[in-house]
Protein backbone atom coordinates (compact mmCIF):
# COMPACT_ATOMS: atom_id res chain seq x y z
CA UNK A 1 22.56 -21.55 -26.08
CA UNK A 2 19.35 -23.42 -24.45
CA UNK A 3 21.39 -23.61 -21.29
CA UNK A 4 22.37 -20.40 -20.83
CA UNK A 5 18.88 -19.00 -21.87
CA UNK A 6 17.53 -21.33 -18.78
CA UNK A 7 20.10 -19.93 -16.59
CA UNK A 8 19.84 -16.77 -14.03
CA UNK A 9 21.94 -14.14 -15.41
CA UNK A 10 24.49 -13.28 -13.29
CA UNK A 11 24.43 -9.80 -11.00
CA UNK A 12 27.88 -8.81 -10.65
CA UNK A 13 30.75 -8.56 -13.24
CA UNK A 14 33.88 -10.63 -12.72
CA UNK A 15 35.45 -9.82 -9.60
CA UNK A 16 39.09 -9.34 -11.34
CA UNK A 17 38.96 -5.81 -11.15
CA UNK A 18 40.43 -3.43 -8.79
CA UNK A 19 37.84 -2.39 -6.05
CA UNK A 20 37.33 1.35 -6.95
CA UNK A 21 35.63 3.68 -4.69
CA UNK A 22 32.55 2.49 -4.86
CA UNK A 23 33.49 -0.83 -3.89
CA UNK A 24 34.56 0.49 -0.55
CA UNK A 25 31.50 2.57 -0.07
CA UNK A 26 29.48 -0.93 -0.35
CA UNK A 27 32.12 -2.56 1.73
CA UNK A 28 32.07 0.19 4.79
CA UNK A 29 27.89 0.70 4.29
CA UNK A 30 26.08 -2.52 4.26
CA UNK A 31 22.70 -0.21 3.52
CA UNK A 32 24.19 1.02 -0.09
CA UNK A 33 25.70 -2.22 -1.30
CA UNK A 34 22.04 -3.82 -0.53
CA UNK A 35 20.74 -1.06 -2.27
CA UNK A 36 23.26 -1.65 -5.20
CA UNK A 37 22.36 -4.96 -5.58
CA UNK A 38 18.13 -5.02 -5.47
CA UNK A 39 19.05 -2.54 -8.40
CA UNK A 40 20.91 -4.81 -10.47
CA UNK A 41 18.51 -7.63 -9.86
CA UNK A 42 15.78 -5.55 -10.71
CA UNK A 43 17.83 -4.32 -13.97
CA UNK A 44 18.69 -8.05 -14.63
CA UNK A 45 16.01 -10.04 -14.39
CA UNK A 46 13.95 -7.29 -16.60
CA UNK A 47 11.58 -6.04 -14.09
CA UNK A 48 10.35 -3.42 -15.96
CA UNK A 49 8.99 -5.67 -18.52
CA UNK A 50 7.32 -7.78 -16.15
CA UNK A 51 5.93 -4.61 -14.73
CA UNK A 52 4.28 -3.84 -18.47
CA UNK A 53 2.95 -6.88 -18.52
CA UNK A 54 1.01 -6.80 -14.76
CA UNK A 55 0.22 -3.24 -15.47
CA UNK A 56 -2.29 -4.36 -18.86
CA UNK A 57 -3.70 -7.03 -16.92
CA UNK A 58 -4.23 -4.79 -13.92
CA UNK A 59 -5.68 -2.23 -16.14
CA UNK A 60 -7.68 -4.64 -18.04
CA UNK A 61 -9.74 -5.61 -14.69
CA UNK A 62 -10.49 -2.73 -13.90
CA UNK A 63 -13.63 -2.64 -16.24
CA UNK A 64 -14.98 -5.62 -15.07
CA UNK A 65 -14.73 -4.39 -11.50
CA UNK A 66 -16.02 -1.51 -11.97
CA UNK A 67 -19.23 -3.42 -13.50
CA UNK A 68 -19.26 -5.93 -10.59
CA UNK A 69 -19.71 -2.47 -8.35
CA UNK A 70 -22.23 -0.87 -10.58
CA UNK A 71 -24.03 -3.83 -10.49
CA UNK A 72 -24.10 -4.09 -6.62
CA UNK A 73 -24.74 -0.66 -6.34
CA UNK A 74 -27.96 -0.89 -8.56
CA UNK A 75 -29.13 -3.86 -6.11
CA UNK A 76 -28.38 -1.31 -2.98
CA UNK A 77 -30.14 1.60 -4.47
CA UNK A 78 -33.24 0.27 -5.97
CA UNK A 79 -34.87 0.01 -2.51
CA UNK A 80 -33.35 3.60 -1.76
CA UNK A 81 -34.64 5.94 -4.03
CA UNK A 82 -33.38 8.71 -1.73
CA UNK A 83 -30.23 7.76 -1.27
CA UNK A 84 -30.02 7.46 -5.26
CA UNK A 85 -31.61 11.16 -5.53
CA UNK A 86 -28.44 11.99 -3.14
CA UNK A 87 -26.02 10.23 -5.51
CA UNK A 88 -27.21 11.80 -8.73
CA UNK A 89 -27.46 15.29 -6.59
CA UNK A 90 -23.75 14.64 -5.88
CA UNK A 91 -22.41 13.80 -9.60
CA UNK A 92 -24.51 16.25 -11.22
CA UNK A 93 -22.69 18.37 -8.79
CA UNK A 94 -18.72 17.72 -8.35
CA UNK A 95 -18.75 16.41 -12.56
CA UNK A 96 -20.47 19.26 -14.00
CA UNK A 97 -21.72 19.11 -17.90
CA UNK A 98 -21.91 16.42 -20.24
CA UNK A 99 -19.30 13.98 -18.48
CA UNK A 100 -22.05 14.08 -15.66
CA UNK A 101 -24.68 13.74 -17.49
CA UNK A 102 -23.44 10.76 -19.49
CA UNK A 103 -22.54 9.06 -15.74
CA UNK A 104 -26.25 9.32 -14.48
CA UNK A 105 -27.06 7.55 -17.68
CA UNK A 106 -24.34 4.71 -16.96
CA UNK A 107 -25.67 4.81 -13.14
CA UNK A 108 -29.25 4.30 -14.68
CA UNK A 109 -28.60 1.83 -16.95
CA UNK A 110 -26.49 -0.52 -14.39
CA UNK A 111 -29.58 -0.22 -12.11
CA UNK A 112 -31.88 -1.20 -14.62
CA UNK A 113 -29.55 -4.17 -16.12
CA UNK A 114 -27.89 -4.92 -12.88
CA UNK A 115 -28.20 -9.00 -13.12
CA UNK A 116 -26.55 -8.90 -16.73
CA UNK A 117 -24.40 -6.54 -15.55
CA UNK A 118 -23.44 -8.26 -12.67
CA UNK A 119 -22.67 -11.47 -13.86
CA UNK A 120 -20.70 -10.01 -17.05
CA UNK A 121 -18.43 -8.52 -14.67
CA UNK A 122 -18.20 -11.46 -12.40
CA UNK A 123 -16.92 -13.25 -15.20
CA UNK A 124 -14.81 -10.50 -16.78
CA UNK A 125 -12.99 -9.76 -13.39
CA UNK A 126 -11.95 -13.61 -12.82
CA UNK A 127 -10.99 -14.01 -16.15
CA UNK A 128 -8.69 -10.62 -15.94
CA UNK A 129 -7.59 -10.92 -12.57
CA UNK A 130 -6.28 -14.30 -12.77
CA UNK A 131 -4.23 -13.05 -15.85
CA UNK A 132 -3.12 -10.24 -13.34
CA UNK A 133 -2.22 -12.61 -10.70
CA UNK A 134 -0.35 -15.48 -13.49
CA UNK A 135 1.49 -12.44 -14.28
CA UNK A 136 1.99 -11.16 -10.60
CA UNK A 137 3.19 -14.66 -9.92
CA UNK A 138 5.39 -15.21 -12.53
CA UNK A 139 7.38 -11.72 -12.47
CA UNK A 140 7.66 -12.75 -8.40
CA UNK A 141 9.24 -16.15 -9.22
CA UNK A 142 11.69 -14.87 -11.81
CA UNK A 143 13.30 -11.98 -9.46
CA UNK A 144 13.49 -14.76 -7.09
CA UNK A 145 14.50 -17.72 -9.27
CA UNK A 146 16.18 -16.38 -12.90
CA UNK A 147 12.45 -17.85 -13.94
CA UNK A 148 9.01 -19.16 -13.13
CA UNK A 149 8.20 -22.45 -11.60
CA UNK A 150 7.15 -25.05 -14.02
CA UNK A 151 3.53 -26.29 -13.15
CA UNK A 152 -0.03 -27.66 -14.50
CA UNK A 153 -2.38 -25.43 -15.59
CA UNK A 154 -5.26 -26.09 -13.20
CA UNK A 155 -2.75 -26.39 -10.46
CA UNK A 156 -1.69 -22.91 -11.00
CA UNK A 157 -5.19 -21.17 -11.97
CA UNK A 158 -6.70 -22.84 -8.44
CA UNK A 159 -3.64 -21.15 -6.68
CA UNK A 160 -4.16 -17.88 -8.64
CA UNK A 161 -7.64 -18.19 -8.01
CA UNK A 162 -7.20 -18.84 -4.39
CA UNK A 163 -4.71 -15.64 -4.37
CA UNK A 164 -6.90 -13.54 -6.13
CA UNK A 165 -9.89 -13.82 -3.71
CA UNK A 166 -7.29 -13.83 -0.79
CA UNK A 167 -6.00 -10.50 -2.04
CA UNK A 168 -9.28 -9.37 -2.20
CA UNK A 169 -10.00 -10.25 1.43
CA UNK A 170 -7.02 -8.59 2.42
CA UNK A 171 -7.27 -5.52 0.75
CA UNK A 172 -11.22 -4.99 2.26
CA UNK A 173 -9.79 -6.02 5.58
CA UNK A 174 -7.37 -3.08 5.32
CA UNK A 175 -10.07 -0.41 4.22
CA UNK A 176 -12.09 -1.40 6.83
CA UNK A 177 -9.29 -1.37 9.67
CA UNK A 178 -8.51 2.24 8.03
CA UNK A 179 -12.12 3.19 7.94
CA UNK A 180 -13.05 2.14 11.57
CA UNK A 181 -9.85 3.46 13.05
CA UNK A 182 -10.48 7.17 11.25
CA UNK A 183 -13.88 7.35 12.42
CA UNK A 184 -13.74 5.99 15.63
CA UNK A 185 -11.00 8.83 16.22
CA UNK A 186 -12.81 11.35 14.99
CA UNK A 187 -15.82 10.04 17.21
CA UNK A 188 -13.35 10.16 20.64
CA UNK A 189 -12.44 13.08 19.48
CA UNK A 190 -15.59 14.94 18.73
CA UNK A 191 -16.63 13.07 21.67
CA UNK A 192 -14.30 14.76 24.55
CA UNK A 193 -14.38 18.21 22.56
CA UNK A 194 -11.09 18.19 21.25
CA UNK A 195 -12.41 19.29 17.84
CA UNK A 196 -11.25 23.20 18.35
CA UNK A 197 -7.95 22.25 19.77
CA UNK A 198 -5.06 23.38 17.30
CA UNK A 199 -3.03 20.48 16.10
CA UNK A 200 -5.73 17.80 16.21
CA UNK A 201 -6.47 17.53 12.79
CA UNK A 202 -2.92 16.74 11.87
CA UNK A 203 -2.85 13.68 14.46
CA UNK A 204 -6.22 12.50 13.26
CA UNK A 205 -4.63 12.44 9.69
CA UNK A 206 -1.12 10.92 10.87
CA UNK A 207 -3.16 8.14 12.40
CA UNK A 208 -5.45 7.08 9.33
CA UNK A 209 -1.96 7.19 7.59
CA UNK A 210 -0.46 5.13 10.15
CA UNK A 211 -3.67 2.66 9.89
CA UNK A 212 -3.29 2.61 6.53
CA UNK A 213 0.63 1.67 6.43
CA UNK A 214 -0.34 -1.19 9.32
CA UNK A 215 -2.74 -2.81 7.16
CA UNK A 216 -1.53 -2.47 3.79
CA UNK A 217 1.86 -3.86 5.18
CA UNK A 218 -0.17 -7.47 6.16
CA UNK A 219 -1.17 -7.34 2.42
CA UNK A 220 1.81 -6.96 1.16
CA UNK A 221 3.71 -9.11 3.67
CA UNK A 222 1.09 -12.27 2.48
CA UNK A 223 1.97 -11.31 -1.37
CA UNK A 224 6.02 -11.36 -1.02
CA UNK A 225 5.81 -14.64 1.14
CA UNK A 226 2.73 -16.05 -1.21
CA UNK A 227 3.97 -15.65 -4.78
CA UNK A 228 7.83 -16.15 -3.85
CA UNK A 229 7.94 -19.80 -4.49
CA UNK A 230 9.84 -20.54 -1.04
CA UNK A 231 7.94 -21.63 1.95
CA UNK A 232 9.25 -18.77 4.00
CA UNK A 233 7.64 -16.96 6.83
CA UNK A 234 5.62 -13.43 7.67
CA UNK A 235 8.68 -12.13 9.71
CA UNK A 236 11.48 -13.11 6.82
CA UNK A 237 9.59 -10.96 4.47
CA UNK A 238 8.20 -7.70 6.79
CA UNK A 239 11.18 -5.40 6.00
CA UNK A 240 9.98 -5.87 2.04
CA UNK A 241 6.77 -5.40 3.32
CA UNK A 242 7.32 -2.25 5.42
CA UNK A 243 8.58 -0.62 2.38
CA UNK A 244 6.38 -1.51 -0.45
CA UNK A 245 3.51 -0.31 1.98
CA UNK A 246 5.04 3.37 2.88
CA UNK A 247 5.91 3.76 -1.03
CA UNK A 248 2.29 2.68 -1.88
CA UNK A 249 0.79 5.34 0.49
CA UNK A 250 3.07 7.91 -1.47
CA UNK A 251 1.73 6.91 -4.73
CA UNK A 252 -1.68 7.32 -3.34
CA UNK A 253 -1.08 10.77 -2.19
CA UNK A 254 0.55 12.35 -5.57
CA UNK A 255 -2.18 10.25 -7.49
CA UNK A 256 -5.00 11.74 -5.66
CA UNK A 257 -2.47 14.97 -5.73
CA UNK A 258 -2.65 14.84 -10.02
CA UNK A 259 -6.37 13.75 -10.22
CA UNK A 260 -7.26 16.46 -9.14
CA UNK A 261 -5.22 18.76 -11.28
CA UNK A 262 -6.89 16.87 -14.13
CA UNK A 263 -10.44 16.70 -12.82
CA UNK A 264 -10.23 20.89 -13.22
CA UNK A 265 -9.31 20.76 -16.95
CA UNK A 266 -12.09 19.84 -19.11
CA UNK A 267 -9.91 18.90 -22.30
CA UNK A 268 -8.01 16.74 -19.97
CA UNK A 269 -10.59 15.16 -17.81
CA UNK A 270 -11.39 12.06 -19.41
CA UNK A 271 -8.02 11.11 -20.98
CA UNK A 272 -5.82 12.56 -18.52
CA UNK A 273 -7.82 10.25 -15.78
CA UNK A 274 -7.58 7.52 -17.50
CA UNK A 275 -3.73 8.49 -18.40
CA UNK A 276 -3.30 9.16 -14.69
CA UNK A 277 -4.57 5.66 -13.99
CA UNK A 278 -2.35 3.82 -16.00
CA UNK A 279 0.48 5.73 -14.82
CA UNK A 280 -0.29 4.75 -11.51
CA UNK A 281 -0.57 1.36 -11.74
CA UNK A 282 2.46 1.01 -13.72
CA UNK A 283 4.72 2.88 -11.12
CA UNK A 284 2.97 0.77 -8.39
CA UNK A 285 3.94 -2.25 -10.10
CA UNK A 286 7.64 -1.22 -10.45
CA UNK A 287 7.63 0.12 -7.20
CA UNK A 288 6.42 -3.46 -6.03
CA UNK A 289 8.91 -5.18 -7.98
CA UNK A 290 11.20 -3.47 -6.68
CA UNK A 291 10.61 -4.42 -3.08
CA UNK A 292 10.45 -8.00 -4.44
CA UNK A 293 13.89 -7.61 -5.41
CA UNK A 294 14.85 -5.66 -2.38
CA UNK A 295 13.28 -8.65 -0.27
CA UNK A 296 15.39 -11.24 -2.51
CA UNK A 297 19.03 -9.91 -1.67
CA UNK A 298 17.81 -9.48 2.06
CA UNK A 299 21.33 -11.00 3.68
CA UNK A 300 19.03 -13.59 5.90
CA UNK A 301 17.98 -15.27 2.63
CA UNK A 302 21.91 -15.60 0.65
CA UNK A 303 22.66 -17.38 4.56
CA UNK A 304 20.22 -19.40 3.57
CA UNK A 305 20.76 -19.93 0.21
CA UNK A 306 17.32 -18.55 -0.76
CA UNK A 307 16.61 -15.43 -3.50
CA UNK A 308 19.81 -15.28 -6.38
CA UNK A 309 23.01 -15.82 -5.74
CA UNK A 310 25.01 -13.12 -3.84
CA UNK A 311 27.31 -11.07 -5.17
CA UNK A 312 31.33 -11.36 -4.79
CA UNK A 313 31.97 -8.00 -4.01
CA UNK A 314 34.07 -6.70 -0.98
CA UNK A 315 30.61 -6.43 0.73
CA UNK A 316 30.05 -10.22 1.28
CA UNK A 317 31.37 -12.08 3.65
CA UNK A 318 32.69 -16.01 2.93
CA UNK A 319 29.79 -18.27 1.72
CA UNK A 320 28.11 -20.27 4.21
CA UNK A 321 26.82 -23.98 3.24
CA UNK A 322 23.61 -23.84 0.79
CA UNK A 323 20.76 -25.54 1.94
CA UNK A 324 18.30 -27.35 -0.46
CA UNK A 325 15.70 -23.83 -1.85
CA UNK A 326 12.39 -26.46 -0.69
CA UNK A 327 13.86 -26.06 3.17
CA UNK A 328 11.81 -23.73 5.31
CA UNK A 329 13.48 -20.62 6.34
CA UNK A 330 13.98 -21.26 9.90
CA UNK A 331 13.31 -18.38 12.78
CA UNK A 332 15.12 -17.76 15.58
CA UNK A 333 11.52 -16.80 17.14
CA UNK A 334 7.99 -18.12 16.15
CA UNK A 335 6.77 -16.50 13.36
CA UNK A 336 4.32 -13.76 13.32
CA UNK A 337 1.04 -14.26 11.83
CA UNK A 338 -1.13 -12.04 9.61
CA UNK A 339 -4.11 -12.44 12.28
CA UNK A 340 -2.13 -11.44 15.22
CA UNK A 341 -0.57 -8.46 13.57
CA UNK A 342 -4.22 -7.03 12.64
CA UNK A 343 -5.30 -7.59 16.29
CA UNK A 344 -2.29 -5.81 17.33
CA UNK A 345 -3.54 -2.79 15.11
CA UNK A 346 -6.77 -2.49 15.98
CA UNK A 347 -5.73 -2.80 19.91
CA UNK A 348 -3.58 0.03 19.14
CA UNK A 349 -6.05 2.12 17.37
CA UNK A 350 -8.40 1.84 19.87
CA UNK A 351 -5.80 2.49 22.90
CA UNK A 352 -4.83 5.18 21.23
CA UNK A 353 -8.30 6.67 20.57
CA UNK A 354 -9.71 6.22 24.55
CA UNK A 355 -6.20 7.37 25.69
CA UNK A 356 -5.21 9.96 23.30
CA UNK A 357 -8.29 12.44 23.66
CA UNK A 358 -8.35 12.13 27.34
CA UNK A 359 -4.42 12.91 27.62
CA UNK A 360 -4.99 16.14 25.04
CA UNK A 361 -8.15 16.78 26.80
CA UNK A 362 -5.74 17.54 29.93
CA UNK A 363 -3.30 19.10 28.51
CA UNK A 364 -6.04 21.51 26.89
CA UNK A 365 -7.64 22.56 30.26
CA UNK A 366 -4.07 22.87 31.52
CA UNK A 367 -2.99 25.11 29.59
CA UNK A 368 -6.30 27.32 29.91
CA UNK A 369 -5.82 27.16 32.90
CA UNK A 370 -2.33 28.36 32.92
CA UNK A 371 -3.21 31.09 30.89
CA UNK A 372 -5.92 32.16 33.03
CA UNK A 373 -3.42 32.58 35.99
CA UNK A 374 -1.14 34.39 34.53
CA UNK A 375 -3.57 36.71 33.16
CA UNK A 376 -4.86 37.32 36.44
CA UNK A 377 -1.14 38.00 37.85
CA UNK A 378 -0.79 40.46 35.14
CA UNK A 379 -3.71 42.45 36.15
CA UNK A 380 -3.12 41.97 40.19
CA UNK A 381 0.36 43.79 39.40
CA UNK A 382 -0.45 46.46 36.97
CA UNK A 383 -2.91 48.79 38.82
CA UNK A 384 -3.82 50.45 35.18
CA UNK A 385 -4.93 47.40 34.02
CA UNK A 386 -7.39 46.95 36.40
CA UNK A 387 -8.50 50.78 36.19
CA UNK A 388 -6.76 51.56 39.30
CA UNK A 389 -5.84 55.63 39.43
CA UNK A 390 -2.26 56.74 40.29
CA UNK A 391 -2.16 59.15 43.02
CA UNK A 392 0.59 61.55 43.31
């Protein structure tokens, strides 16, 4: 009973049967039988739990944070008093009534107890967030492994530790490449008067988006290769990556999409944001697992031996020889590092904001142009429309 409770369960039923129709779907689609078999991984190796139990810790740090920013925002506005009229002008404003009223007080009495504050929430957000990452970890080890890696306590909270503030790095590094690439469009843009021209709003917005994929992919590349267990590289992991980052930008959108159905309901403001919140973090955490799973039954990886074992299914070819799970996934290229991939971005966002505006900018005068011509051919050959009398 101990043994089999230590064992990976396995994800496929005896192959005995009869392929049925399915079976030949998975064997003629390699797509649907990968599919198929993140599913059953996921359903196996009970993701969903997992997901509960990353969602309360990820919940649970919240507060903290959101202390740790009150507090820095108290330092920041203390020697602004007008930009902390503007701030108050602005709640007051879009959270109307008492909710407001009671967040000025907050806002006031973080400012006033913003070194207790601060280091309360220093403490509070270390504590929670290395429960979030232990948890993070271990729901990343079992997709991979049937179960967690066996370590030392202050071996695995210095790791967490050192995950937790490189998350943190990673996820500011993002914001800011999204930030700066946004505004320095809508500067080029502004900049070559392009702001009138019909469409551009729509490519401004497609290229945050885009800005926002490229970096959240780097973060989420670093997590599946960090927390795995398996020494294995950027590139192995970047299809996992890819996806976990488009589905995350999704969930952004319907979040901020259902926030502000709630914010309009005053029964439902407070709990229904707080509701919403949950809700989101426990679908991103799914989601997540999901594309840990997805990454795990990646074909390059059952070559390798790496991730569970594969399934014997009409989809899989023969077995090739395991190697040992603490042998480095080899590349048939060098490896592609976090670093180079951001520089790649922000070479791209800026090429793309000198070049862009100046090819629209063309294409704008062009077609005035254009337009101008052939509204002077229309009046050169109608005599009416250039007040011209008939004779007869």
């Amino acid at each position: 009973m101990a043994e089999s409770l230590g064992r990976p369960a396995p994800l496929h039923p005896p192959a005995s049967r009869e392929p049925n129709r399915l079976d030949r779907l998975r064997a003629r689609y390699g797509w649907l039988d990968h599919v198929i078999r993140a599913i059953t991984l996921y359903t196996e190796r009970n993701a969903d739990v997992l997901a509960g139990s990353i969602t309360y810790f990820g919940f649970l740090a919240l507060f903290p944070l959101l202390l740790l920013a009150a507090s820095v925002f108290g330092f920041v506005l203390t020697d602004r008093p007008e930009l902390l009229a503007d701030v108050i002008a602005q709640i007051v404003e879009y959270i109307p009534g008492a909710a407001g009223d009671q967040l000025v007080e907050a806002l006031n009495a973080a400012i006033e107890s913003r070194n207790a504050v601060g280091i309360v929430g220093l403490l509070g957000l270390i504590y929670a967030g290395l429960r979030w990452i232990n948890k993070l970890r271990l729901a990343f080890q079992t997709l991979w492994q049937g179960k967690p890696e066996a370590g030392s306590f202050l071996k695995d909270n210095a790791r967490d530790l050192l995950t937790l503030v490189g998350l943190g790095g990673g996820l500011v590094a993002s914001l800011v490449i999204t930030a700066v690439g946004t505004a320095a469009a809508s500067y080029l843009v502004g900049l070559a008067g392009l702001s009138e021209v019909p469409g551009i709003t729509l490519i401004t917005g497609a290229a945050a988006i885009v800005l926002a994929i490229g970096g959240s992919t780097l973060v989420f590349a670093w997590l599946l290769g960090s927390l795995s267990g398996h020494d294995i590289t950027f590139r192995s992991v970047l299809p996992g990556a890819v996806l976990a980052a488009v589905g995350f930008e999704i969930l952004k959108l319907v979040g901020g999409f259902y926030l502000s159905l709630v914010s309009n309901s005053v029964s439902a403001g407070v709990f229904g944001s707080v509701v919403g919140i949950l809700l989101f973090i426990y679908l991103a955490c799914r989601f997540l697992l999901f594309c840990v799973a997805w990454t795990a039954t990646l074909p390059r990886f059952a070559r390798l031996g790496l991730g569970p074992a594969p399934e014997n299914s009409l989809a899989q070819p023969a077995a090739a020889p395991s190697i040992e799970p603490t042998q480095r996934v080899p590349d048939p290229e060098p490896a592609i590092s976090p670093t180079a991939v951001a520089a790649g971005l922000v070479a791209t966002g800026v090429v793309a904001g000198a070049v862009g505006p100046a090819i629209l900018r063309r294409w704008w005068r062009r077609d005035q142009s254009g337009r101008r011509e052939q509204s002077g051919a229309v009046r050169r050959s109608d005599p009416e429309a250039v007040g011209v009398p008939e004779h007869g």
